[in-house]
C-alpha atoms as a PDB file:
ATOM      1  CA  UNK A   1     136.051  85.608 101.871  1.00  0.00           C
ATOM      2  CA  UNK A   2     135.549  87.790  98.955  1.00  0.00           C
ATOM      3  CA  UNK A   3     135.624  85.317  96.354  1.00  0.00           C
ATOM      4  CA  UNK A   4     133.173  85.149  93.702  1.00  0.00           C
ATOM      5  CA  UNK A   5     131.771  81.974  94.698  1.00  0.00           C
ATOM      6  CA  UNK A   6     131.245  82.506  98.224  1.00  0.00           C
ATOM      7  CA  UNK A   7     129.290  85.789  97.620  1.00  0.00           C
ATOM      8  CA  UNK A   8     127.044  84.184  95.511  1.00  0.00           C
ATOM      9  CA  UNK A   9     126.531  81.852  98.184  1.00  0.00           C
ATOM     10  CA  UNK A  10     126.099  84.369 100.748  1.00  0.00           C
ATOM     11  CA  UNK A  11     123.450  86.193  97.775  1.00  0.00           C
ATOM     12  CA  UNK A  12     121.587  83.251  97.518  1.00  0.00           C
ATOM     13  CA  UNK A  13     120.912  83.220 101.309  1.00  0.00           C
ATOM     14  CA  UNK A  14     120.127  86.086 101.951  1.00  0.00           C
ATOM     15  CA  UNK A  15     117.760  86.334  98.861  1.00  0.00           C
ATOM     16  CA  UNK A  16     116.356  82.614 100.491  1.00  0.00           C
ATOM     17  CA  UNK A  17     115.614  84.526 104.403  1.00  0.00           C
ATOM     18  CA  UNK A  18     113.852  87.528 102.379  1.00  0.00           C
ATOM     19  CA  UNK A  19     112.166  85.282 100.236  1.00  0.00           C
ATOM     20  CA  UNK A  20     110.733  83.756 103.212  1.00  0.00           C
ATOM     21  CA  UNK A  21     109.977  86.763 104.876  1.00  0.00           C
ATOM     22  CA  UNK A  22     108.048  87.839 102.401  1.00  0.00           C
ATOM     23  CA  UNK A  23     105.944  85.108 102.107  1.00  0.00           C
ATOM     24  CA  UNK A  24     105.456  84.760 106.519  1.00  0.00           C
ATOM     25  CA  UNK A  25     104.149  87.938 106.148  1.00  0.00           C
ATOM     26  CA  UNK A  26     101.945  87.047 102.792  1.00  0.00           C
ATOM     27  CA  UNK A  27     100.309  84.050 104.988  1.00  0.00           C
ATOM     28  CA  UNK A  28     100.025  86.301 108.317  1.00  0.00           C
ATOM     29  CA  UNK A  29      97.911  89.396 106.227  1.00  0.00           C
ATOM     30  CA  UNK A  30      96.053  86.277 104.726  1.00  0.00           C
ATOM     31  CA  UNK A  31      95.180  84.856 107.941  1.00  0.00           C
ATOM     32  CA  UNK A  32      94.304  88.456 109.750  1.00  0.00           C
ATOM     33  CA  UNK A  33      92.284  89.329 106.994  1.00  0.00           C
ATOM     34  CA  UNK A  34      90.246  85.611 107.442  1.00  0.00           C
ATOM     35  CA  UNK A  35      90.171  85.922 111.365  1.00  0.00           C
ATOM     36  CA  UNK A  36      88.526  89.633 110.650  1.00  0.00           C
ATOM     37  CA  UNK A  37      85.807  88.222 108.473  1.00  0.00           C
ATOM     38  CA  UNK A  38      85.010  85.523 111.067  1.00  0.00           C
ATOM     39  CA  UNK A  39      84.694  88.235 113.692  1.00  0.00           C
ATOM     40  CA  UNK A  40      82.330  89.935 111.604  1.00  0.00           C
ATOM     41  CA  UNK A  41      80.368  87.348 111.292  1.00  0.00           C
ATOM     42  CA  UNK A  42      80.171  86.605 114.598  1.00  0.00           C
ATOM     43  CA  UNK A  43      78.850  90.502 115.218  1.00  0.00           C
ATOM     44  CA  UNK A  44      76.834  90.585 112.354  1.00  0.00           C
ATOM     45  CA  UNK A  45      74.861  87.699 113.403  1.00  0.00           C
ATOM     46  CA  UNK A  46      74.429  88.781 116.504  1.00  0.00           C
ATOM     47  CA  UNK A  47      73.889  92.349 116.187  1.00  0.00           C
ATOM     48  CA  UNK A  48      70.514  92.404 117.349  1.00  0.00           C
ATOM     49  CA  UNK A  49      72.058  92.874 121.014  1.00  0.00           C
ATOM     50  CA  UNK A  50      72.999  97.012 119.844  1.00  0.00           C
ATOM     51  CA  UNK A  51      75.215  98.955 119.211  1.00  0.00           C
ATOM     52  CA  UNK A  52      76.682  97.989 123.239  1.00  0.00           C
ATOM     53  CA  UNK A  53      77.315  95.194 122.185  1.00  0.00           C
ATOM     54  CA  UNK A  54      80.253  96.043 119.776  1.00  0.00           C
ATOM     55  CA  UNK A  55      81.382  98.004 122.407  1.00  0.00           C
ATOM     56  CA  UNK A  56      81.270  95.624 125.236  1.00  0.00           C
ATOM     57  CA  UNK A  57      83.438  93.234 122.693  1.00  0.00           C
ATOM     58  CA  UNK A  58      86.064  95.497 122.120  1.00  0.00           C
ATOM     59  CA  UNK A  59      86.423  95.936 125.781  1.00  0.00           C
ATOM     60  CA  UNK A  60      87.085  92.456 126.566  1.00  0.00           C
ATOM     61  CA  UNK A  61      89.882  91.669 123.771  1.00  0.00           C
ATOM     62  CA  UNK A  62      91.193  95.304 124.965  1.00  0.00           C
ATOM     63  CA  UNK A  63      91.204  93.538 128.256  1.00  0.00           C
ATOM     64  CA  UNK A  64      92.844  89.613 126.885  1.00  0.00           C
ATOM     65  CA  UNK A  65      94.704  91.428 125.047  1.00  0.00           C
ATOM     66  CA  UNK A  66      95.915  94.873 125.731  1.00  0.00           C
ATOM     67  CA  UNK A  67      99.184  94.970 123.294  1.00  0.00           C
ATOM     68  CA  UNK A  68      96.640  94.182 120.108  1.00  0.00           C
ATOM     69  CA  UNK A  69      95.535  97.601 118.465  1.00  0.00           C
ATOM     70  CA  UNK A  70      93.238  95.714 115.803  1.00  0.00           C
ATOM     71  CA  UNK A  71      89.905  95.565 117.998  1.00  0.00           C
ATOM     72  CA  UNK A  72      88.438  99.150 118.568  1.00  0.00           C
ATOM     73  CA  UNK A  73      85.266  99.818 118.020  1.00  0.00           C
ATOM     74  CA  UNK A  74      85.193 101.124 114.541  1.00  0.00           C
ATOM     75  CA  UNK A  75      87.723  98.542 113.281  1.00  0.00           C
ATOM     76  CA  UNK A  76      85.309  96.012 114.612  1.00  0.00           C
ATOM     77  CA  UNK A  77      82.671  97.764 112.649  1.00  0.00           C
ATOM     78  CA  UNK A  78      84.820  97.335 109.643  1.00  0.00           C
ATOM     79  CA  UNK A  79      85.117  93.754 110.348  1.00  0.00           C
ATOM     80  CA  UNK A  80      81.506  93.566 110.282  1.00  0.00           C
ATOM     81  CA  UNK A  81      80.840  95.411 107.320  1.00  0.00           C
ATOM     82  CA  UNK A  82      83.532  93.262 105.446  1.00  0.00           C
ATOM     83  CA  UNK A  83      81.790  90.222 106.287  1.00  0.00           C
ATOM     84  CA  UNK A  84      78.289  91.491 105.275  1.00  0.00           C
ATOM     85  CA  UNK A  85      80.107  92.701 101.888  1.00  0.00           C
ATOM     86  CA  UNK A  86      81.465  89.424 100.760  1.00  0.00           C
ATOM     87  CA  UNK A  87      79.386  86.610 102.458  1.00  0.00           C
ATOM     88  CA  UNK A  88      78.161  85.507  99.369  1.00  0.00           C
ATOM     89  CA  UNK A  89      81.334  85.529  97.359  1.00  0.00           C
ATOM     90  CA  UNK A  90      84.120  83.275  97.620  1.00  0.00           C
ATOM     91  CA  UNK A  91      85.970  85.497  94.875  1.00  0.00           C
ATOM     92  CA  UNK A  92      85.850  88.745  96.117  1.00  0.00           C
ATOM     93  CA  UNK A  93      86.634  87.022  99.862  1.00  0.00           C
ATOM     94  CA  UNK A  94      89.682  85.757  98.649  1.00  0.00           C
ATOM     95  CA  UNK A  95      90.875  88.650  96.791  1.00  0.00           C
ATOM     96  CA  UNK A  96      90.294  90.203  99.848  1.00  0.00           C
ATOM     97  CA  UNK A  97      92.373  88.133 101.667  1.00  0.00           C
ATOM     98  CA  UNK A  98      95.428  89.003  99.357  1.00  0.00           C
ATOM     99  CA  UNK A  99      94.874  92.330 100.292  1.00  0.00           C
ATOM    100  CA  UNK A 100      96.272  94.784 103.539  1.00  0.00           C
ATOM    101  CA  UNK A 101      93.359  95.422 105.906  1.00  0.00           C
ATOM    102  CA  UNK A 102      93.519  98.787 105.221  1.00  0.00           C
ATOM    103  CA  UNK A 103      93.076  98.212 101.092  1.00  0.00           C
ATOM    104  CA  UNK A 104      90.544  96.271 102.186  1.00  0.00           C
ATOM    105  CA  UNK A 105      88.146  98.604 103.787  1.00  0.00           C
ATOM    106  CA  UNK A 106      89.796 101.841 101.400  1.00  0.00           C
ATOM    107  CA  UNK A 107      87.920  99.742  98.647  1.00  0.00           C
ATOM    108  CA  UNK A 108      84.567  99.412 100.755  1.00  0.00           C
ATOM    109  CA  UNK A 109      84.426 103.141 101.437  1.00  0.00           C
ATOM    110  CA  UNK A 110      84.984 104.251  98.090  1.00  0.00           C
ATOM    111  CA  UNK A 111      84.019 101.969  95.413  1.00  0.00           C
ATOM    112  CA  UNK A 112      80.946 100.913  95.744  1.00  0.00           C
ATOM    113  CA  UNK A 113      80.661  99.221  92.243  1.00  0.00           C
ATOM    114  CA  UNK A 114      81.440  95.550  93.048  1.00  0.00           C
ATOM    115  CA  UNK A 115      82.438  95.061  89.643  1.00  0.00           C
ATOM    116  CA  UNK A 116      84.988  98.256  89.542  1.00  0.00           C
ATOM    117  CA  UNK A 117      85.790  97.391  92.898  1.00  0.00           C
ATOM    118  CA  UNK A 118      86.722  93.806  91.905  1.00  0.00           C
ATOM    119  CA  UNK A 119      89.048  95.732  89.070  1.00  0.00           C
ATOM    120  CA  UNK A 120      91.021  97.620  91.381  1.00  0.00           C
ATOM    121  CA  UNK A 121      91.548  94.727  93.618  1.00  0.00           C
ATOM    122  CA  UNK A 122      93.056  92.902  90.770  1.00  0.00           C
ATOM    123  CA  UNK A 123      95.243  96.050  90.298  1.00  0.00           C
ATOM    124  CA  UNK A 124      96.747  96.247  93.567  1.00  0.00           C
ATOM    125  CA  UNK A 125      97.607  92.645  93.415  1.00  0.00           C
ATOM    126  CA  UNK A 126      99.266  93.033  89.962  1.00  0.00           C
ATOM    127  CA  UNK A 127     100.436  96.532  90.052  1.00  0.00           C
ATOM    128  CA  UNK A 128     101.648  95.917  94.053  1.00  0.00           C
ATOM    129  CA  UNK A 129      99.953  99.357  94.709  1.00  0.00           C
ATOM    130  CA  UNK A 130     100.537 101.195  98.128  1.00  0.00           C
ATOM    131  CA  UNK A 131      97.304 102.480  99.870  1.00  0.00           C
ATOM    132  CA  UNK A 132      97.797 106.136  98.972  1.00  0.00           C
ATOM    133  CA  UNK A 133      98.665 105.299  95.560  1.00  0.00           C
ATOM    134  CA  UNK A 134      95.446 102.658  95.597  1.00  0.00           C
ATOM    135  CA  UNK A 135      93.485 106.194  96.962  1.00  0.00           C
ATOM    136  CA  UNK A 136      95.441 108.103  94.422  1.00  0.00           C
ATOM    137  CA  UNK A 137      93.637 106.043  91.256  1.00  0.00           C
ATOM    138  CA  UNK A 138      90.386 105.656  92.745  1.00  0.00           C
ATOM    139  CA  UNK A 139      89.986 109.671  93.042  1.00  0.00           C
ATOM    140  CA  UNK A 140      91.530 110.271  89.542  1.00  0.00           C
ATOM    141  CA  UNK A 141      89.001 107.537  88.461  1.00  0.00           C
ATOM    142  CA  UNK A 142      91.433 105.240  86.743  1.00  0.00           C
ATOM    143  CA  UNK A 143      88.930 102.417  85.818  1.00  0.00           C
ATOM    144  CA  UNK A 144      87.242 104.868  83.271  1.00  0.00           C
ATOM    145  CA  UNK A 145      89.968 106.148  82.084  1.00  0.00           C
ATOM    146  CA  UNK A 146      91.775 102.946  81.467  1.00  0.00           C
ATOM    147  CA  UNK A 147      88.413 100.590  80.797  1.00  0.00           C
ATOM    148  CA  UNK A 148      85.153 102.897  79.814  1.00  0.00           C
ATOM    149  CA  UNK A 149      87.019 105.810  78.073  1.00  0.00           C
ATOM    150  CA  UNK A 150      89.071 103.863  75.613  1.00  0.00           C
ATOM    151  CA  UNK A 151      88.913 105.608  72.572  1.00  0.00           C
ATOM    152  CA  UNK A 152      89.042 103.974  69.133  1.00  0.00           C
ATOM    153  CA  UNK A 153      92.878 105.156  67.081  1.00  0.00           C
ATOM    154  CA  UNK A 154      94.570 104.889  64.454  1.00  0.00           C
ATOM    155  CA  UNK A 155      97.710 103.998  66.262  1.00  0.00           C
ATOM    156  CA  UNK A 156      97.562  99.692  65.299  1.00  0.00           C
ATOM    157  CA  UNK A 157      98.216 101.608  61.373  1.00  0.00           C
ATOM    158  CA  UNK A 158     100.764 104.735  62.475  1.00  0.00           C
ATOM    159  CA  UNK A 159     103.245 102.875  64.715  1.00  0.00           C
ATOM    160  CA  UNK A 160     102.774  99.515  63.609  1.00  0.00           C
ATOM    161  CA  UNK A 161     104.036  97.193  66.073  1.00  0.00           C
ATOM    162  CA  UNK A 162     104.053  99.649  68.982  1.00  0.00           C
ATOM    163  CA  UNK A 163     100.340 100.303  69.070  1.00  0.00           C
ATOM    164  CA  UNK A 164     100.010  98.605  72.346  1.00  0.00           C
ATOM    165  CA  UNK A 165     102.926 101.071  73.691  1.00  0.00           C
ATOM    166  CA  UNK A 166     100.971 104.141  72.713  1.00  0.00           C
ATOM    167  CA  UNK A 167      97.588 102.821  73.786  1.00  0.00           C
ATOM    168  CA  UNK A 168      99.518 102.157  77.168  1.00  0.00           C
ATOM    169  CA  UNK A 169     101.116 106.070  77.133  1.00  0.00           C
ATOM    170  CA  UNK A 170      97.494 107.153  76.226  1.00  0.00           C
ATOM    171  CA  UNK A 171      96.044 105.532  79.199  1.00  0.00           C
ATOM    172  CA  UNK A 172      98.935 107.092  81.839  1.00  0.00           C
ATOM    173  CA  UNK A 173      97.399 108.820  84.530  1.00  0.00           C
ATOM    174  CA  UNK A 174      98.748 112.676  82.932  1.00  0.00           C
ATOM    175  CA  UNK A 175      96.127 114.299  84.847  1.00  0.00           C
ATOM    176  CA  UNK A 176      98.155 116.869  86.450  1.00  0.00           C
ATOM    177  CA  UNK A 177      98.934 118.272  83.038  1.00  0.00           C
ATOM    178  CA  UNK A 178      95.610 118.826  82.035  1.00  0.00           C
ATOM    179  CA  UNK A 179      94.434 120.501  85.541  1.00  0.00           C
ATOM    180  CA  UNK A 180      94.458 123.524  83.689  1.00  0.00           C
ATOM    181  CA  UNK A 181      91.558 122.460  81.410  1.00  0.00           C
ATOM    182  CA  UNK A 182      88.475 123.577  82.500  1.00  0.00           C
ATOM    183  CA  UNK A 183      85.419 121.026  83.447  1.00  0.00           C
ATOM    184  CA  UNK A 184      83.748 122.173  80.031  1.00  0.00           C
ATOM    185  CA  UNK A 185      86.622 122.041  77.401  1.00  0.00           C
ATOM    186  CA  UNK A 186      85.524 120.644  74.246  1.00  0.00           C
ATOM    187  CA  UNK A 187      86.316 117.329  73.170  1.00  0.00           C
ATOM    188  CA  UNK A 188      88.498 118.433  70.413  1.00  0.00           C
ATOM    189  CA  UNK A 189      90.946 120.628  73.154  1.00  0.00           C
ATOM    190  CA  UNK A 190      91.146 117.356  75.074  1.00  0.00           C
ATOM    191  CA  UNK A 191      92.427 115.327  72.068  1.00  0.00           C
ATOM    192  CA  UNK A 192      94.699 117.847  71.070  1.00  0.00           C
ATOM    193  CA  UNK A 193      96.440 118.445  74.604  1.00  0.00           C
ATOM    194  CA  UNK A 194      96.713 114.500  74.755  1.00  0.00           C
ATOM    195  CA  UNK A 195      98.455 114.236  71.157  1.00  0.00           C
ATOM    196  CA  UNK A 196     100.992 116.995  72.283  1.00  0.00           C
ATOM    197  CA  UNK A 197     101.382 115.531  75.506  1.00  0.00           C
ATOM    198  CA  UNK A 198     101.660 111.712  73.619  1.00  0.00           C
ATOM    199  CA  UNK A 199     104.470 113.906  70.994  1.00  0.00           C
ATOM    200  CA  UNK A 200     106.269 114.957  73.702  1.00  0.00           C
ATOM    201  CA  UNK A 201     106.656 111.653  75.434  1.00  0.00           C
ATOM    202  CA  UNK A 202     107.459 109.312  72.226  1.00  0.00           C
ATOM    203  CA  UNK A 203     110.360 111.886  71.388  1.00  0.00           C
ATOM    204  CA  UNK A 204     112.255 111.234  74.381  1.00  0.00           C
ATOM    205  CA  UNK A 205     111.683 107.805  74.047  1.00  0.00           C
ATOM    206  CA  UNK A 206     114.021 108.091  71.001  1.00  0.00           C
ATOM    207  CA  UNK A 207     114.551 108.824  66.947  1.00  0.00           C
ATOM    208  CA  UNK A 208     112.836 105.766  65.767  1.00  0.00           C
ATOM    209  CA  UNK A 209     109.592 106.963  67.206  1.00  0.00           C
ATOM    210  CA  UNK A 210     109.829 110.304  65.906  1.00  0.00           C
ATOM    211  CA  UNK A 211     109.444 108.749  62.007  1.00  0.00           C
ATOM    212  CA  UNK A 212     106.320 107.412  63.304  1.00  0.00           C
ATOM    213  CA  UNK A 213     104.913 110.957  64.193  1.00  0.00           C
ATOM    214  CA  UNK A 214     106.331 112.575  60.490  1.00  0.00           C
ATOM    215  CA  UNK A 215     103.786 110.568  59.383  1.00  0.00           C
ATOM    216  CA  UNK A 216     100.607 111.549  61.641  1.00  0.00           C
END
């Protein structure tokens, strides 16, 4: 029972089932997210009846279907605003649908640039972000520091083939070491409490990154 072979047949299993459960639930947020934008456009469209009359639907599928938690009032709300958001755009709809509910409508409340908001989707999808750490960029504004604040180096010349991996350090959200810097520092202090920072972190990545710096 504990030979090689038959663990890795027991491995590959077991790597099959979670493989599988991965994807079930993959299809199921895919298919909740789709059945939420038809529901909003079912309210939207018929909104005219009132506000009542997002109440008076949440108390029937309360009523068909009490186990359900998805259709209060303000989730239904949500639904509606999702649909009005992305009626007109098959892209952003099926980004959405890639996406947890709750990402979903994070994203509406706080980015209201569709074209930043398109960036973090992408993100979460390649990054696999959690919602708090999805909150956690948006408030440390991580699209300007990694997209509009790029700043031109010298780095492609002082460490050669690694420019990419200091560009990459550069952009790391640091920004709890630099809380202490005021909302008015100059320019200068900013660079020069990155390049220590930047020092600090290419040393412990090894020797052969500290000839780089010699020459800096």
């Amino acid at each position: 029972m504990l030979d090689k072979s038959f663990r890795e047949i027991c491995d590959d299993i077991k790597k099959d089932v979670k493989d599988t459960q991965l994807e079930i639930m993959i299809n199921a947020n895919t298919n909740l997210v789709n059945l939420y934008y038809r529901i909003g456009k079912i309210i939207s469209e018929n909104f005219t009846w009132g506000n009542k009359f997002v109440e008076n639907i949440a108390l029937e599928l309360k009523d068909t279907f009490p186990t359900l938690k998805g259709f209060s009032v303000r989730n239904l709300n949500y639904m509606k605003a999702f649909y009005e958001e992305y009626k007109d755009d098959d892209e952003f709809l099926h980004l959405g649908a890639k996406l947890p509910w709750k990402h979903n409508i994070t994203l509406m409340q706080k980015v209201k640039d569709k074209t930043i908001r398109k960036w973090y989707m992408e993100k979460c999808l390649e990054e696999g972000w959690s919602k708090n750490i999805l909150i956690y960029q948006i408030d440390t504004d991580l699209y300007k520091r990694q997209v509009e604040n790029v700043k031109h180096n010298n780095f492609n010349l002082t460490l050669k083939g690694n420019s990419d991996l200091a560009n990459n350090i550069m952009k790391e959200p640091y920004v709890s070491d630099l809380i202490e810097l005021t909302e008015d520092y100059k320019e200068r202090e900013l660079e020069n409490k990155m390049i220590e920072r930047l020092k600090k972190v290419l040393l412990e990545l090894g020797s052969g990154f500290f000839v780089c710096w010699q020459s800096i």
